[in-house]
C-alpha atoms as a PDB file:
ATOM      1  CA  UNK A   1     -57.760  -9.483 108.487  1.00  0.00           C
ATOM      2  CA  UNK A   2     -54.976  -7.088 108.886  1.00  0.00           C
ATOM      3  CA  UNK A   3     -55.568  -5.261 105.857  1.00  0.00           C
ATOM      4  CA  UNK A   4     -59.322  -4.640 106.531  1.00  0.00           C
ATOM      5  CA  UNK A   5     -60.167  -1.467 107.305  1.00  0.00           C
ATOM      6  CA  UNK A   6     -59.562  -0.629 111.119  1.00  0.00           C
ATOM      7  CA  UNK A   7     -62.543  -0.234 113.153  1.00  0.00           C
ATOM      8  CA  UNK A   8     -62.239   2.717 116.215  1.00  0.00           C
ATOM      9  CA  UNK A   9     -64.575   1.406 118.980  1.00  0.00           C
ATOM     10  CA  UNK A  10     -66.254   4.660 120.592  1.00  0.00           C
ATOM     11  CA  UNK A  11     -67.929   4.391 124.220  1.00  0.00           C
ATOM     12  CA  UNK A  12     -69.826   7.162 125.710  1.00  0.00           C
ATOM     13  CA  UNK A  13     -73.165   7.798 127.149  1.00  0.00           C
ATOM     14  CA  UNK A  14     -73.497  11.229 125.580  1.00  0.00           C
ATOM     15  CA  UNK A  15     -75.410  10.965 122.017  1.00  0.00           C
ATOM     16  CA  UNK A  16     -73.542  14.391 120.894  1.00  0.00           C
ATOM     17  CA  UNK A  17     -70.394  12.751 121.669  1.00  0.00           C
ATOM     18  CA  UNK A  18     -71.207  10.056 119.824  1.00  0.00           C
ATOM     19  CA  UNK A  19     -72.200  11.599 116.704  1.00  0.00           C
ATOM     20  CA  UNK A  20     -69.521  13.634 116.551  1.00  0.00           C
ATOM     21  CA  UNK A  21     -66.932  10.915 116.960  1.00  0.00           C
ATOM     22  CA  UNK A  22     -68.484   8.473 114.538  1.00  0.00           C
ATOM     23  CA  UNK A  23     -68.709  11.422 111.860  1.00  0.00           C
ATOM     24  CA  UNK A  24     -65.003  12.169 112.763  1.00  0.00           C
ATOM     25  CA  UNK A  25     -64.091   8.711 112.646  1.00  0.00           C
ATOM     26  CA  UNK A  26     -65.670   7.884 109.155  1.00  0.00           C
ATOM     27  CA  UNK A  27     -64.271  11.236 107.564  1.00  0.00           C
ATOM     28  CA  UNK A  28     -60.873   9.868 108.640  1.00  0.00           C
ATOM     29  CA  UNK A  29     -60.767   6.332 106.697  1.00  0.00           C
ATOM     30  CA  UNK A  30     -61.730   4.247 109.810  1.00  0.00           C
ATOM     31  CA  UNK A  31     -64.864   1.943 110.858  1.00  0.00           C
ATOM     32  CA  UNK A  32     -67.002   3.795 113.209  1.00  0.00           C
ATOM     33  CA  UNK A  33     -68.503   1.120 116.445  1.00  0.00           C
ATOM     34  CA  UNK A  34     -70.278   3.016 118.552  1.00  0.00           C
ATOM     35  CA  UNK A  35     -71.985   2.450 121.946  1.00  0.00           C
ATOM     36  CA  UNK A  36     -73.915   4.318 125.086  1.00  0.00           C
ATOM     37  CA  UNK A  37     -72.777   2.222 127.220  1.00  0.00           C
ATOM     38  CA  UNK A  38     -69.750  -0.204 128.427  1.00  0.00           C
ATOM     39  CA  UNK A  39     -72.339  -3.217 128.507  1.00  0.00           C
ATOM     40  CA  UNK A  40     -73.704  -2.686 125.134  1.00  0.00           C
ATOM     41  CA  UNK A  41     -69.809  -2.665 124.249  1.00  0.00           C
ATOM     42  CA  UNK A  42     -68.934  -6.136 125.893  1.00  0.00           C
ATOM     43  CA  UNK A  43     -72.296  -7.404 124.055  1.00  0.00           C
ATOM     44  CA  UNK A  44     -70.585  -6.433 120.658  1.00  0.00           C
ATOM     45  CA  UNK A  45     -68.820  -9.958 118.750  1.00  0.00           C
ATOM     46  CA  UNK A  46     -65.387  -9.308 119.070  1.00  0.00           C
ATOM     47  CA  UNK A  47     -63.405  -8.883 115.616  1.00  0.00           C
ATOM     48  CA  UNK A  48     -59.571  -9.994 115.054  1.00  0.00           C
ATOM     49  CA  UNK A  49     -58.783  -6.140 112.635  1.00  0.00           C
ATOM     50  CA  UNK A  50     -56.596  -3.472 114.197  1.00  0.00           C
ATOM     51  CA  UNK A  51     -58.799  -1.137 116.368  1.00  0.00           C
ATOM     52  CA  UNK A  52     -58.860   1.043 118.971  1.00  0.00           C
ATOM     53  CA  UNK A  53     -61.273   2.180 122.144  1.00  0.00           C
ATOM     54  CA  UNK A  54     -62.175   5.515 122.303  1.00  0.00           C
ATOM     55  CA  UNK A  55     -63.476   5.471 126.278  1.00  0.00           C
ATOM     56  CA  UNK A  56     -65.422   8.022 128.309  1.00  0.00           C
ATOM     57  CA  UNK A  57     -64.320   7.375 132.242  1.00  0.00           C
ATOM     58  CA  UNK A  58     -67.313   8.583 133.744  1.00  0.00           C
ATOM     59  CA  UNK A  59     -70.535   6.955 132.235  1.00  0.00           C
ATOM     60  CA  UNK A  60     -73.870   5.008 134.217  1.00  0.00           C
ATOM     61  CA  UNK A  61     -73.431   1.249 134.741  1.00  0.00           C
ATOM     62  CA  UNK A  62     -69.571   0.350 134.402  1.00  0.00           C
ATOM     63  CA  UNK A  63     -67.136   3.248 134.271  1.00  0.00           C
ATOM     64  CA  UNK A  64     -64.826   3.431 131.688  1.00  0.00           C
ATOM     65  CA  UNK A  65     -61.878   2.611 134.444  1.00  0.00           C
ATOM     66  CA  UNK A  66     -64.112  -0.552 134.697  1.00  0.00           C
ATOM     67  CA  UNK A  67     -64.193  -1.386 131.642  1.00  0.00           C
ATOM     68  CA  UNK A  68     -60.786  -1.410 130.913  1.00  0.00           C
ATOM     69  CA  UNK A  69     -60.412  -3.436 133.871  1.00  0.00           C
ATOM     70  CA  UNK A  70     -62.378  -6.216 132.551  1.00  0.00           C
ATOM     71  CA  UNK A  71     -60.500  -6.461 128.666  1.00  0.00           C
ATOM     72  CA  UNK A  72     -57.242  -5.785 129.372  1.00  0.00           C
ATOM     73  CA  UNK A  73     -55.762  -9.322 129.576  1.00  0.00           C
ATOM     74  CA  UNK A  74     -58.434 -10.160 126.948  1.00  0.00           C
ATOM     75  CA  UNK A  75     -57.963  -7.350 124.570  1.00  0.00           C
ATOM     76  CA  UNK A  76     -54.213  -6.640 124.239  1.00  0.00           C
ATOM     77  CA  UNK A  77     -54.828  -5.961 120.177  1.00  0.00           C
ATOM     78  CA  UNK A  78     -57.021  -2.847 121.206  1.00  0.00           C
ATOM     79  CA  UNK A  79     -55.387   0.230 122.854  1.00  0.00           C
ATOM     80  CA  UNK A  80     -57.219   2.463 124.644  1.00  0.00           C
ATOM     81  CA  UNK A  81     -57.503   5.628 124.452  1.00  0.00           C
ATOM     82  CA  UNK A  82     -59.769   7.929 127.467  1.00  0.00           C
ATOM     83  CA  UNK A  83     -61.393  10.781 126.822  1.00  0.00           C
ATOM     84  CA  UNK A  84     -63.525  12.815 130.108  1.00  0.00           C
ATOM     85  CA  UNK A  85     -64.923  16.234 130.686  1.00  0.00           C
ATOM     86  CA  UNK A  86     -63.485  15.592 134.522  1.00  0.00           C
ATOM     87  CA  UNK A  87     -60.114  14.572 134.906  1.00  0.00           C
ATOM     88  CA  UNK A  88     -57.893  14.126 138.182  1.00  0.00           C
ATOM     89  CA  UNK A  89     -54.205  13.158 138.345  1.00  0.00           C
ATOM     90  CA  UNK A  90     -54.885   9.703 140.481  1.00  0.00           C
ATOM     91  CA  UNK A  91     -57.760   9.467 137.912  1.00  0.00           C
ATOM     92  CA  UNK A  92     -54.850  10.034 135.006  1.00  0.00           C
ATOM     93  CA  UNK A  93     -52.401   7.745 136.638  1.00  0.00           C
ATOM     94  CA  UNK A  94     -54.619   4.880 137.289  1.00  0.00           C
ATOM     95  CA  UNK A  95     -55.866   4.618 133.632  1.00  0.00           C
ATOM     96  CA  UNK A  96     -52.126   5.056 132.127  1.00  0.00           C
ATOM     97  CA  UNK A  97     -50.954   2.272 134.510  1.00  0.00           C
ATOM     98  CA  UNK A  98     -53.064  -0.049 133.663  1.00  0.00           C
ATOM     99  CA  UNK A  99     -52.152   0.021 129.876  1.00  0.00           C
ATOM    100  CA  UNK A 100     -53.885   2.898 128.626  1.00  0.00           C
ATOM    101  CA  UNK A 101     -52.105   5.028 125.655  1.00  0.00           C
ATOM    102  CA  UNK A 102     -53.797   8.194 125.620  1.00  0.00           C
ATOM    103  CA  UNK A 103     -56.074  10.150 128.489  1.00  0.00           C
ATOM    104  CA  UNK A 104     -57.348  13.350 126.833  1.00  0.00           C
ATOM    105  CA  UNK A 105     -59.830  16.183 128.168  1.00  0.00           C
ATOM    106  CA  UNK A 106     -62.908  17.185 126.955  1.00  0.00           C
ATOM    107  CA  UNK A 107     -63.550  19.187 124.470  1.00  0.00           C
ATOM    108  CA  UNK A 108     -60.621  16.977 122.031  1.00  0.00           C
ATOM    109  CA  UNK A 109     -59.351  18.635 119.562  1.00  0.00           C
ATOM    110  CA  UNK A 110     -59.656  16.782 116.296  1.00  0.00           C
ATOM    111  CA  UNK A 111     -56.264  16.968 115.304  1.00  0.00           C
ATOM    112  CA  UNK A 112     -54.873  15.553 118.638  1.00  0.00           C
ATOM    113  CA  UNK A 113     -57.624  12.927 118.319  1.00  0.00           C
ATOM    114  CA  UNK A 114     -56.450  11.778 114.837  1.00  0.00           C
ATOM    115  CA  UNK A 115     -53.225  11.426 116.033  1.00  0.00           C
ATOM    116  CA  UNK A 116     -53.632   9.798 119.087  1.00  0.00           C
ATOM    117  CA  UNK A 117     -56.045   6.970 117.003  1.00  0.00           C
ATOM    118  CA  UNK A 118     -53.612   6.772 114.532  1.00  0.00           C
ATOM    119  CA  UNK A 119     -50.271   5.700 117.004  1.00  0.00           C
ATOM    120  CA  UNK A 120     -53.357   3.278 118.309  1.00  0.00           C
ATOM    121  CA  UNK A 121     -54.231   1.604 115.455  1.00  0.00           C
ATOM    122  CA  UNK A 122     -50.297   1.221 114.347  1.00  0.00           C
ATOM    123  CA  UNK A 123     -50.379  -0.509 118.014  1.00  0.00           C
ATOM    124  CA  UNK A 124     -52.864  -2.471 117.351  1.00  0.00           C
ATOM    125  CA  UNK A 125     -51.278  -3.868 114.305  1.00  0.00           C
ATOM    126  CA  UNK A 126     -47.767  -5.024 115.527  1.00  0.00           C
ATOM    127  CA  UNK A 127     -49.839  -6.487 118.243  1.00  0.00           C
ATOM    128  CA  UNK A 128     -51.812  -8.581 115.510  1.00  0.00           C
ATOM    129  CA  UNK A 129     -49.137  -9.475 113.688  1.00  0.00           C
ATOM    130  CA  UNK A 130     -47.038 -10.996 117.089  1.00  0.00           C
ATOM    131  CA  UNK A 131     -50.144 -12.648 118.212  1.00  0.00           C
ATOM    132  CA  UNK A 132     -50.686 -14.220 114.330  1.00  0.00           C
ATOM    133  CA  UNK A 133     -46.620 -15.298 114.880  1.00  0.00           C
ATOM    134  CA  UNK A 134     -47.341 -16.624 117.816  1.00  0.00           C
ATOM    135  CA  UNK A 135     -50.537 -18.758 116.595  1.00  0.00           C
ATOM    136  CA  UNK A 136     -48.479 -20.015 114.016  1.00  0.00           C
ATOM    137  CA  UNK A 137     -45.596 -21.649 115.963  1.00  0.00           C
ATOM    138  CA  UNK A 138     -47.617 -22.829 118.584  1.00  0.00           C
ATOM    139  CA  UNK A 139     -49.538 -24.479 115.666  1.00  0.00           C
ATOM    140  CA  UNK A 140     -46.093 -25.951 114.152  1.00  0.00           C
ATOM    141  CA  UNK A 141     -44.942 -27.170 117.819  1.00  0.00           C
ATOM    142  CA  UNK A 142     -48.048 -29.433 118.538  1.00  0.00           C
ATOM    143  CA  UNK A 143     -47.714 -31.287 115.026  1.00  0.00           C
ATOM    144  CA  UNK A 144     -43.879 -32.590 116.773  1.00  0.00           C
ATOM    145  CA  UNK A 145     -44.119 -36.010 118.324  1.00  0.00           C
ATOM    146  CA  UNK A 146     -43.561 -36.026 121.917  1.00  0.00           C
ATOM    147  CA  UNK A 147     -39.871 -37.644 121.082  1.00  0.00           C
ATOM    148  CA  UNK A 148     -39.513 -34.597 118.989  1.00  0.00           C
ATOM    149  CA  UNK A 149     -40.015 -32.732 121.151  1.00  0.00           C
ATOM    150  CA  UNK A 150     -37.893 -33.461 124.090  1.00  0.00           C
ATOM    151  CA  UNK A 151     -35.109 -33.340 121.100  1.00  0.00           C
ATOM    152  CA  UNK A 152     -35.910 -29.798 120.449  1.00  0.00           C
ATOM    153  CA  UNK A 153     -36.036 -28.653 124.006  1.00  0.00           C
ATOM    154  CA  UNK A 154     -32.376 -30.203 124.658  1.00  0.00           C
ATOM    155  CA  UNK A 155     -30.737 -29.393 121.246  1.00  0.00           C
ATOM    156  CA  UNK A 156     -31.642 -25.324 121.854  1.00  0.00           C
ATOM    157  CA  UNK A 157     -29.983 -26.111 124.976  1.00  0.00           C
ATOM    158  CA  UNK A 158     -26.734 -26.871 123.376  1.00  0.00           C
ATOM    159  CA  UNK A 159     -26.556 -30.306 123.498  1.00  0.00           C
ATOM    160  CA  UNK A 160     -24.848 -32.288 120.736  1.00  0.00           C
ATOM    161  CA  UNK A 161     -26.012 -35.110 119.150  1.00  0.00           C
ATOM    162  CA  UNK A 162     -24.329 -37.929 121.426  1.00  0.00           C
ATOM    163  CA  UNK A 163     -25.226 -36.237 124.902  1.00  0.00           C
ATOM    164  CA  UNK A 164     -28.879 -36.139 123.782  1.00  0.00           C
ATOM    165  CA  UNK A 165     -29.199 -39.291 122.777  1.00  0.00           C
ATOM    166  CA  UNK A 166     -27.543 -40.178 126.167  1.00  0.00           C
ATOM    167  CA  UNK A 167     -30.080 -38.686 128.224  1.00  0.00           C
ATOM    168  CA  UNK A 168     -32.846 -39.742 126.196  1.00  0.00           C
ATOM    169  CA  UNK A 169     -31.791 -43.573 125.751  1.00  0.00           C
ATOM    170  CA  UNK A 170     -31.321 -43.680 121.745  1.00  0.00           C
ATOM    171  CA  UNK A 171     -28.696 -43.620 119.407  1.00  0.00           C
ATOM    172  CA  UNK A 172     -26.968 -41.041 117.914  1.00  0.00           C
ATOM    173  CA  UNK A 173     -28.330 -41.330 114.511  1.00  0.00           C
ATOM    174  CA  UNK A 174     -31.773 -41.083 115.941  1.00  0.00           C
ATOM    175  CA  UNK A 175     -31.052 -38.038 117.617  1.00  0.00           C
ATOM    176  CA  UNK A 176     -30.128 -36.839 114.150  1.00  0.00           C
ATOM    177  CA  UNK A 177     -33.168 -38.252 112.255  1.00  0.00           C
ATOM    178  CA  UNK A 178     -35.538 -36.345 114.803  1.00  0.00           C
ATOM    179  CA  UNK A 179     -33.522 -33.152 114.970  1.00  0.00           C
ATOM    180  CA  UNK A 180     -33.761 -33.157 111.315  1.00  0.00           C
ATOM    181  CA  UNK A 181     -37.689 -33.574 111.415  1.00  0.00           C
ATOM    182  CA  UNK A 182     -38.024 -30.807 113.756  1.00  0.00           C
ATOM    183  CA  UNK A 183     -36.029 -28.281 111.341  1.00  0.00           C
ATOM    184  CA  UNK A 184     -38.497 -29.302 108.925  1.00  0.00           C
ATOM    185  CA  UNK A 185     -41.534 -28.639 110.839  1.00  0.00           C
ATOM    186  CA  UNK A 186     -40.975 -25.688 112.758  1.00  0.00           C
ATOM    187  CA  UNK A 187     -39.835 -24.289 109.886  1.00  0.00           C
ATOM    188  CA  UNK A 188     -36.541 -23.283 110.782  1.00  0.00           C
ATOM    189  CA  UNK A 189     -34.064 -21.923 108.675  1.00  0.00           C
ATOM    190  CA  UNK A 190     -31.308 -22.185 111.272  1.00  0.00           C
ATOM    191  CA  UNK A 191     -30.207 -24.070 114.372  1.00  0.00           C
ATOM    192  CA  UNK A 192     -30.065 -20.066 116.015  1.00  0.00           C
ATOM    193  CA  UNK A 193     -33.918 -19.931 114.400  1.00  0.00           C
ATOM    194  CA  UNK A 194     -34.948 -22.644 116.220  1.00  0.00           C
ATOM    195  CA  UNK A 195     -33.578 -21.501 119.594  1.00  0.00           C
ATOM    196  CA  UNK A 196     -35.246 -18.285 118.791  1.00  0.00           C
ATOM    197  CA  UNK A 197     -38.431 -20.442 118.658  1.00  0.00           C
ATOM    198  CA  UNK A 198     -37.672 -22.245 121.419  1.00  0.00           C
ATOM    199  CA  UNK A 199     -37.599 -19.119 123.654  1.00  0.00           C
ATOM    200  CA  UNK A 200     -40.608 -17.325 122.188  1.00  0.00           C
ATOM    201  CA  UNK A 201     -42.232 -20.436 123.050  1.00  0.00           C
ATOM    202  CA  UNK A 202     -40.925 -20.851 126.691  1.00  0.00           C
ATOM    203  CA  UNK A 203     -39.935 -24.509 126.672  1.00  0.00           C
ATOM    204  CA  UNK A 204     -38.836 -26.556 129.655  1.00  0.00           C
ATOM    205  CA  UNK A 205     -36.400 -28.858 129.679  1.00  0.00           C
ATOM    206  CA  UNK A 206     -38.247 -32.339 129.173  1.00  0.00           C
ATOM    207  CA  UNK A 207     -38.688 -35.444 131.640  1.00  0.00           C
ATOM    208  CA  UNK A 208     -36.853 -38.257 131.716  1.00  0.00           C
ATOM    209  CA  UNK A 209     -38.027 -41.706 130.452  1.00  0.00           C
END
């Protein structure tokens, strides 16, 4: 889904706006979405392709500030980017805090817009691809046996063979036999790629039986 065509989400309750946008939008290589209002947004099915949210703050029903409020742990893979006829620094400062990566006045010019959807989408794609990563080894851990598992946690730890197997009650060849095992299924190429795992993946060091 990376390589579909990226799809710019537009929100505002002005119909010129709108047209305008989507036009812009389409003339530019992207997928126009567009909506009147914040709900009719939410109501949309959401789609895993790199995209961005092109947000009015100031709109009936939920405000754009609202709105971004409600998707940003959700959303992470679509940066937002404001656009208002009626901007105010605290207005400015509250939107760029809470993750926003553009707040531009009305009227836009189409050239800064372009740009500013552009640095969005590229966003939106590293943020993909991580997430995709992410999917992946979490996918690779759960196929480990819980024995497997605690092996993993203690040999990205530093442990050696013998001092695992002594906190875990088994020999030193079995330590060996399931460290082996996990290389294969996590797919590691190295012991330092399987710490690197490890980390991304925030283990704890296991309980003891």
């Amino acid at each position: 889904m990376l390589h579909a065509t990226p799809i710019v989400f537009v929100v505002d309750d002005d119909p010129s706006v709108c047209e305008a946008l989507e036009s812009l939008v389409r003339q530019a290589g992207w997928k126009p979405e567009v909506f009147a209002s914040a709900q009719e947004f939410l109501d949309f099915p959401r789609t895993l392709v790199a995209s961005c949210l092109v947000l009015d703050v100031t709109m009936p029903g939920l405000s754009g500030l609202e709105l971004q409020s409600l998707i940003a742990a959700d959303r992470i893979d679509m940066p937002i980017i404001f656009i208002t006829g009626h901007a105010d620094v605290p207005m400015t400062v509250k939107a760029m805090k809470a993750g926003a990566v553009e707040f531009l006045t009305k009227p836009v010019p189409e050239g800064v817009l372009i740009s500013a959807i552009e640095g969005a989408i590229a966003r939106s794609r590293v943020t993909l691809e991580r997430e995709g990563e992410m999917r992946a080894l979490r996918s690779r851990y759960v196929k480990l046996t819980p024995r497997e598992r605690d092996v993993m946690t203690l040999v990205v730890r530093g442990l050696l063979n013998k001092q695992v197997g002594g906190d875990l009650g088994m020999a030193e060849i079995t330590v060996k036999a399931h460290r082996g095992q996990v290389m294969r299924k996590m797919n590691a190429a190295s012991f330092a790629d399987l710490v690197n795992m490890a980390a991304r993946l925030g283990l704890a060091p296991p309980s003891k039986r």
